[in-house]
Protein backbone atom coordinates (compact mmCIF):
# COMPACT_ATOMS: atom_id res chain seq x y z
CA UNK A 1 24.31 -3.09 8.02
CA UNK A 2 20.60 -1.91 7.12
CA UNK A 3 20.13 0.60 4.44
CA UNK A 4 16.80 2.36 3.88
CA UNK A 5 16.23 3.95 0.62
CA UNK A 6 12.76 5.40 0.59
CA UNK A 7 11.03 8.81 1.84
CA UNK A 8 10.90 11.40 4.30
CA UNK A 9 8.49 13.21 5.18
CA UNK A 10 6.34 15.91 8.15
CA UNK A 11 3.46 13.83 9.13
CA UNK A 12 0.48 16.19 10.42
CA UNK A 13 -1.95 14.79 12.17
CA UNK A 14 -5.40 15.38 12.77
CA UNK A 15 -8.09 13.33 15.12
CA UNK A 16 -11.49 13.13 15.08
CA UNK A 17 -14.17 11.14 16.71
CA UNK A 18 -14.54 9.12 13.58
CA UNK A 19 -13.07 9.02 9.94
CA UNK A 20 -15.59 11.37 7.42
CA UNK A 21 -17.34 10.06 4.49
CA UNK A 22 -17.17 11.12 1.18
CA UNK A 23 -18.14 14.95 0.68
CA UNK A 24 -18.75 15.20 4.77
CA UNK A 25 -16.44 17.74 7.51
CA UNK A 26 -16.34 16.05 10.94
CA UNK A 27 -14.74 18.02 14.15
CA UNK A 28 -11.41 17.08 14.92
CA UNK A 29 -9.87 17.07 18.59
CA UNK A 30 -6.42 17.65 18.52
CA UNK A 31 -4.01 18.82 15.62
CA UNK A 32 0.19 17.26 15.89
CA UNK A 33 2.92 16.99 13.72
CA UNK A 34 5.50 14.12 13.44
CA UNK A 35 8.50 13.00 11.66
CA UNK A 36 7.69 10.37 9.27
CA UNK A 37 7.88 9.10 5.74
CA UNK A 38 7.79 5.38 5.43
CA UNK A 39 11.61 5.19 4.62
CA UNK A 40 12.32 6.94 7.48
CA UNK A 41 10.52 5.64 9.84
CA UNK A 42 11.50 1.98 8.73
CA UNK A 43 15.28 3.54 9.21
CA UNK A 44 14.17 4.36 13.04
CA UNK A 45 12.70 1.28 13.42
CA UNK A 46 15.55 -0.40 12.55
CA UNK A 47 17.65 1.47 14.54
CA UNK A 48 15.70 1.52 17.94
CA UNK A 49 16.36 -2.20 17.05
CA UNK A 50 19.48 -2.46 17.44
CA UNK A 51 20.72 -2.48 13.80
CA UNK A 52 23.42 -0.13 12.07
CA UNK A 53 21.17 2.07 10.15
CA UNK A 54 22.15 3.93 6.89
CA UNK A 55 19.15 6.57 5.20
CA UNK A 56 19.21 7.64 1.75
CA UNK A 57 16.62 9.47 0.19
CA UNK A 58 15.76 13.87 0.02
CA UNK A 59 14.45 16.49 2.07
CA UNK A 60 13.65 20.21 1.16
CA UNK A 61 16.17 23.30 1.81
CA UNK A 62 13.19 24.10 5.05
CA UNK A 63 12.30 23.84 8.34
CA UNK A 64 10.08 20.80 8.24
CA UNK A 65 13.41 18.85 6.79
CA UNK A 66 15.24 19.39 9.72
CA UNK A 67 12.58 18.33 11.92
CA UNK A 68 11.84 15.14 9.45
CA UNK A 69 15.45 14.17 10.40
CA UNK A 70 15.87 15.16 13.84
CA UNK A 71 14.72 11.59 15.84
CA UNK A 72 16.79 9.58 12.68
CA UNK A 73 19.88 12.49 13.73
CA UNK A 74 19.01 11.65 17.80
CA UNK A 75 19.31 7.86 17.21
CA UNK A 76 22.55 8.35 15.07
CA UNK A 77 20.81 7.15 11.76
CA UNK A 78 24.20 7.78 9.07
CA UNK A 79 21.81 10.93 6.82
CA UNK A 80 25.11 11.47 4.90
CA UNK A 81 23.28 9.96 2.03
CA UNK A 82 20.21 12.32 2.33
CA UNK A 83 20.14 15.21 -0.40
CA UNK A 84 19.07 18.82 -0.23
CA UNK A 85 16.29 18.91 -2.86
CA UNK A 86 15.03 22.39 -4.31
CA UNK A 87 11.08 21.02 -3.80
CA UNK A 88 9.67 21.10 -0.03
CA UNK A 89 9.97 18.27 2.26
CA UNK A 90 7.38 15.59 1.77
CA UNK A 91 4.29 15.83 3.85
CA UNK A 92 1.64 13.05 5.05
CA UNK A 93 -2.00 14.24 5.99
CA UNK A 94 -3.29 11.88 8.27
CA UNK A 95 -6.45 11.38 10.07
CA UNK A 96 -6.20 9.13 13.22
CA UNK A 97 -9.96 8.01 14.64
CA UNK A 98 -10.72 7.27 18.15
CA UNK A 99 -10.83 3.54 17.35
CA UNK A 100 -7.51 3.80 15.68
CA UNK A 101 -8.18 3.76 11.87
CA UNK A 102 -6.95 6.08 9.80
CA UNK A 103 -6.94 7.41 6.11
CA UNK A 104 -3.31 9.51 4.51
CA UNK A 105 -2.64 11.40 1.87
CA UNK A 106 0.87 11.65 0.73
CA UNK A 107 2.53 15.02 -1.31
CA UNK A 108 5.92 13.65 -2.31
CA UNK A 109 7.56 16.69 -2.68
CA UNK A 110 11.24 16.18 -2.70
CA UNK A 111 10.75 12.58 -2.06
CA UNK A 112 9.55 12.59 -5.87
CA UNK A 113 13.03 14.28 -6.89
CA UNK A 114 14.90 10.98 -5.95
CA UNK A 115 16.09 9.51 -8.95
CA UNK A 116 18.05 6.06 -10.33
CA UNK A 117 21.59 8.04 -9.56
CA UNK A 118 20.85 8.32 -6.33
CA UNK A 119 19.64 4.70 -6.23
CA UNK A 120 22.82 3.43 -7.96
CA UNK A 121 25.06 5.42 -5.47
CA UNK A 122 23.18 4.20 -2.45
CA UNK A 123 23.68 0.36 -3.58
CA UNK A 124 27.62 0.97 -4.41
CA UNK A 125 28.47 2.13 -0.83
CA UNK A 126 26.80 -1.53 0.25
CA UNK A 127 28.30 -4.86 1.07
CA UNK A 128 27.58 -7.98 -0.31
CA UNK A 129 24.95 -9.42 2.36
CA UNK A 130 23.91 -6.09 3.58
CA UNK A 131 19.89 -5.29 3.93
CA UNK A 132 17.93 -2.56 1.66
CA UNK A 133 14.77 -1.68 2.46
CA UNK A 134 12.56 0.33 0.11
CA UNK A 135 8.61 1.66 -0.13
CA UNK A 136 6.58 3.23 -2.41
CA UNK A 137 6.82 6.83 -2.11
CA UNK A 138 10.27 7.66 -4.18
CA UNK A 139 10.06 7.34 -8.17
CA UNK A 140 9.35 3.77 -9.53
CA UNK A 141 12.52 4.34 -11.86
CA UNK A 142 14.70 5.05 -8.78
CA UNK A 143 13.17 1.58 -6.52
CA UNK A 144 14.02 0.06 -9.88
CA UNK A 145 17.45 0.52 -10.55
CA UNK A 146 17.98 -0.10 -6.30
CA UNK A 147 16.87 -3.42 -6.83
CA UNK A 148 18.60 -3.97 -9.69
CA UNK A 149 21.82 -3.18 -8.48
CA UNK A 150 21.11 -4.82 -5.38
CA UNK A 151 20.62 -8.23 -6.87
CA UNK A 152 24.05 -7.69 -9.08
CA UNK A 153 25.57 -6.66 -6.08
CA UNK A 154 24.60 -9.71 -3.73
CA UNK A 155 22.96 -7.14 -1.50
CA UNK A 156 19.45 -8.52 0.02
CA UNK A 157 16.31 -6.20 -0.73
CA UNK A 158 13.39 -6.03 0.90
CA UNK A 159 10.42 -4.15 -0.76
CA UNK A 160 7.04 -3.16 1.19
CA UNK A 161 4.86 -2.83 -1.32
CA UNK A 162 3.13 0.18 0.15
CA UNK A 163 1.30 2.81 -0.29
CA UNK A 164 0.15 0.18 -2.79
CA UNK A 165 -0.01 1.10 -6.74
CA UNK A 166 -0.38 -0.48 -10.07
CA UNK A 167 3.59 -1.07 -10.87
CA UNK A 168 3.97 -3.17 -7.46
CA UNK A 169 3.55 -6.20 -9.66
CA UNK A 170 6.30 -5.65 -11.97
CA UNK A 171 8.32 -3.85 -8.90
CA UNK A 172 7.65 -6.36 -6.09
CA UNK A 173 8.70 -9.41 -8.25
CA UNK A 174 12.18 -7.91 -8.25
CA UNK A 175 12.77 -8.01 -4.22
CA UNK A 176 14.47 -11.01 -2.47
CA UNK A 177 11.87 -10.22 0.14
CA UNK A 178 7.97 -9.09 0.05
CA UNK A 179 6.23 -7.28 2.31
CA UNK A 180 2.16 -6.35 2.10
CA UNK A 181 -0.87 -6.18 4.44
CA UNK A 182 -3.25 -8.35 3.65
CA UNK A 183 -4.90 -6.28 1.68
CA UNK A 184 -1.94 -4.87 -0.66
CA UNK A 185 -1.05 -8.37 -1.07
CA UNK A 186 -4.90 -9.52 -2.60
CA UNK A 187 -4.23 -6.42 -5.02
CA UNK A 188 -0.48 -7.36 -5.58
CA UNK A 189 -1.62 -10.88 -7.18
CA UNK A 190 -5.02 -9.19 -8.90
CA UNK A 191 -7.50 -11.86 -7.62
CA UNK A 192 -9.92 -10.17 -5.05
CA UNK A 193 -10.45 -10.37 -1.59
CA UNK A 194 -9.09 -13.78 -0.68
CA UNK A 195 -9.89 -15.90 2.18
CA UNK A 196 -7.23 -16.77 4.32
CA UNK A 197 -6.97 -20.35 2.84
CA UNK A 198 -6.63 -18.92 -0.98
CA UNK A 199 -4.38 -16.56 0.29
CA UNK A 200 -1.80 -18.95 1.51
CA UNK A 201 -1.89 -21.26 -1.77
CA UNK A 202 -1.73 -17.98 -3.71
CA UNK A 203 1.93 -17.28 -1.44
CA UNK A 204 2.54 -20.77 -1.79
CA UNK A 205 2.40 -20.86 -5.94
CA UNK A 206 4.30 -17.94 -6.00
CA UNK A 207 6.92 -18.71 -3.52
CA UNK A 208 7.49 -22.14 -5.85
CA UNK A 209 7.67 -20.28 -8.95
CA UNK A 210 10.30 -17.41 -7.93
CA UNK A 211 11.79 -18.65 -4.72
CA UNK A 212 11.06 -15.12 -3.55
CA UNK A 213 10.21 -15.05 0.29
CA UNK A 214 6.90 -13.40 0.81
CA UNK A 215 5.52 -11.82 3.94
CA UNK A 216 1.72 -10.92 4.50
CA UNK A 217 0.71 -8.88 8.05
CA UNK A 218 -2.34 -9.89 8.78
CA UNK A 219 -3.50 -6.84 12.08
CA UNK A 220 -4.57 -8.35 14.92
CA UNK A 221 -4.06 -11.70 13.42
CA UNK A 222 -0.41 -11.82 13.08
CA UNK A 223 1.56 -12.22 10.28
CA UNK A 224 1.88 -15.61 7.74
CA UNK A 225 4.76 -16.03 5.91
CA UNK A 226 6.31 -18.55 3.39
CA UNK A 227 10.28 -18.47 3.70
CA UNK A 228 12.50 -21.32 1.98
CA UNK A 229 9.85 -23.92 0.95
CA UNK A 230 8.27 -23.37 4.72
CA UNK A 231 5.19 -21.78 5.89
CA UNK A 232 5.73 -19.47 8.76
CA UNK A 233 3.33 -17.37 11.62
CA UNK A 234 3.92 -15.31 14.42
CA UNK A 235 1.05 -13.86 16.47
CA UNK A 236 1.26 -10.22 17.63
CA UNK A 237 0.14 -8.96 20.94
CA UNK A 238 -3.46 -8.45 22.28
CA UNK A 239 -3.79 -5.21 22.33
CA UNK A 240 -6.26 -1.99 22.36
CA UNK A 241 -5.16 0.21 19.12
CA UNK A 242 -4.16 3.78 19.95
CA UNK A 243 -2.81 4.60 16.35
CA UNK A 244 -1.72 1.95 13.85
CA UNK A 245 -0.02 4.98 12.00
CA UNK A 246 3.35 3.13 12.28
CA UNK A 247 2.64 -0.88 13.10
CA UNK A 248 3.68 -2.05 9.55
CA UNK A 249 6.99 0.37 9.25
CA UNK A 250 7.77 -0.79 12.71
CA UNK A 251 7.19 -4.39 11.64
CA UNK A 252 9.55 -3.65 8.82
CA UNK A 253 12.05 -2.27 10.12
CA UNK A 254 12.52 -4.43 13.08
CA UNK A 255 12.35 -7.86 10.33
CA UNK A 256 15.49 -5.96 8.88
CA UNK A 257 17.63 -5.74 11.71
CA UNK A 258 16.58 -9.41 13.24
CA UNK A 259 17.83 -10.58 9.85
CA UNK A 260 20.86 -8.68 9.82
CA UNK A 261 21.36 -9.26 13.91
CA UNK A 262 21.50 -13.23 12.83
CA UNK A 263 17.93 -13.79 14.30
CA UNK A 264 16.47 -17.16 12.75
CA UNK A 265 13.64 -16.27 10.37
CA UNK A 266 10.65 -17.58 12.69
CA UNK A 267 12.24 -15.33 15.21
CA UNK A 268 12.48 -12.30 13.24
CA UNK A 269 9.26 -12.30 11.95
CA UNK A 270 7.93 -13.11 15.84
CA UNK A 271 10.24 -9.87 17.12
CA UNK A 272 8.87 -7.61 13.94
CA UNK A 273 5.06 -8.76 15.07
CA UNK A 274 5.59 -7.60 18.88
CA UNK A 275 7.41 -4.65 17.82
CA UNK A 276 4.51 -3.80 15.24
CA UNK A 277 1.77 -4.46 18.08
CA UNK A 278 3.62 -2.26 20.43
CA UNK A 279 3.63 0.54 17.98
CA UNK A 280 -0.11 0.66 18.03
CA UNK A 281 -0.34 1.82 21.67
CA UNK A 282 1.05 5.71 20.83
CA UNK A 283 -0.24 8.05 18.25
CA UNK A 284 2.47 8.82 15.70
CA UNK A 285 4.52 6.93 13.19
CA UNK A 286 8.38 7.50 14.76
CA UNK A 287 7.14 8.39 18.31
CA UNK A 288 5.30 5.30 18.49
CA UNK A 289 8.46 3.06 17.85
CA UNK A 290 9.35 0.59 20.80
CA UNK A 291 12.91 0.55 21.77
CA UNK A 292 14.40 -2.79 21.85
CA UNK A 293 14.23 -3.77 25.00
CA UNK A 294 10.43 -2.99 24.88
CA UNK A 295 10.00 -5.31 22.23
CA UNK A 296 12.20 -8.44 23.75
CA UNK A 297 10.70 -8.23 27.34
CA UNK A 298 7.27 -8.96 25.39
CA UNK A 299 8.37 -12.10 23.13
């Protein structure tokens, strides 16, 4: 059993020709909305892959929360441990190029209202052995006391340490399992860009010191990973980027449910690499989320 404890939100979606710079309006072509949120669309992830899917975390008393929860309600996510929140649903602004890239800005909104209650009560309905997931848009205080209660609880936590922010340090240390792109992971250990050599001594050193398995996605390049005193990588799929919106909650989610399917670790991080590639081919976080059987005809 999978349970994601992290945010919800309305992605809306602009695309233009190319990102702006600084101070500059660019034309856009085509204006959508989405379900999304990084919790949530970890949650579908995990579901489409085949895993029993729990979803705590808030929406607001409007019409944008019911359409944040209607693919998770379609794909019989368990919402029974999402709240009504008095603040409006949380909303992403995203900007999707024509080669793909794309720049997002967050407004929490009732995803900022989740607090360590909530985070306590989400842990207590676990099993020992069970999967959290968590992300950075709910309160640090409330990832906090998940993890915290996770550990006591023998309940195995897995922590994306994105959108990436100054606490991740502290935060991050505390997960069974990290999770960064490249470039959240050369901020995570405060060193600079690294080269992929210094990158995998850095996991290497810190893997020795805390035991903690640590997981870097690395785009087209796949994914390196250091997982029980063993190095581990798993290449993606050669592909031409639509919209890598979703790739890394789609990687996410699908790691969680190989895990908690049984999946050997080289083989869950292989399965979460195709299903991130495969994400990158539709514009949208949740829309863009391979089924299953999408993902295993590829590997």
């Amino acid at each position: 059993m999978i349970t994601v404890f992290g945010s919800i939100n309305m992605d809306l979606i602009a695309t233009p020709e190319r990102l702006p710079k600084p101070g500059e309006t660019v034309l856009g072509t085509s204006f959508t909305t989405a379900a999304g949120g990084k919790g949530a669309n970890q949650a579908l992830a995990a579901r489409r892959a085949g895993a029993m899917v729990r979803m705590a975390g808030a929406v607001g008393d409007d019409q944008m929360g019911s359409q944040a929860l209607a693919l998770l309600a379609d794909a019989a996510v368990d919402l029974n441990a999402v709240r009504s929140a008095a603040e409006a649903t949380g909303t992403a602004h995203i900007l999707v190029a024509a080669d793909g890239e794309n720049v997002i800005v967050v407004v929490p909104g009732a995803n900022g209202t989740v607090t360590d209650e909530d985070a306590r009560r989400t842990v207590a309905a676990m099993s020992r052995g069970d999967y959290l997931m968590l992300q950075f848009e709910i309160p640090d205080a409330a990832i906090e006391a998940a993890l915290a209660s996770a550990k006591a609880k023998g309940v195995i936590s897995i922590m994306n340490i994105a959108p990436f922010k100054a606490e991740a340090e502290r935060i991050g240390a505390m997960a069974d399992i990290l999770v960064a792109n490249e470039t959240e992971f050369d901020l995570f250990v405060g060193k600079g860009e690294l080269s992929a050599e210094a990158r995998e001594a850095t996991m290497r050193a810190l893997h020795s010191e805390s035991g903690q398995t640590i997981i870097v996605t690395l785009g087209a390049d796949g994914v390196v990973a250091i997982h029980k005193n063993e190095v581990h990588r798993a290449a993606g799929l050669a592909i031409e980027p639509v919209d890598t919106v979703g790739a890394g909650d789609t990687f996410c989610g699908y790691l969680a449910a190989s895990l908690d399917a049984g999946l050997t670790f080289g083989k869950a991080l292989r399965r979460a690499a195709v299903a991130g590639s495969l994400a990158c081919l539709k514009p949208g976080a949740q829309p863009s989320i391979p089924f299953a059987r999408a993902v295993d005809a590829r590997i």
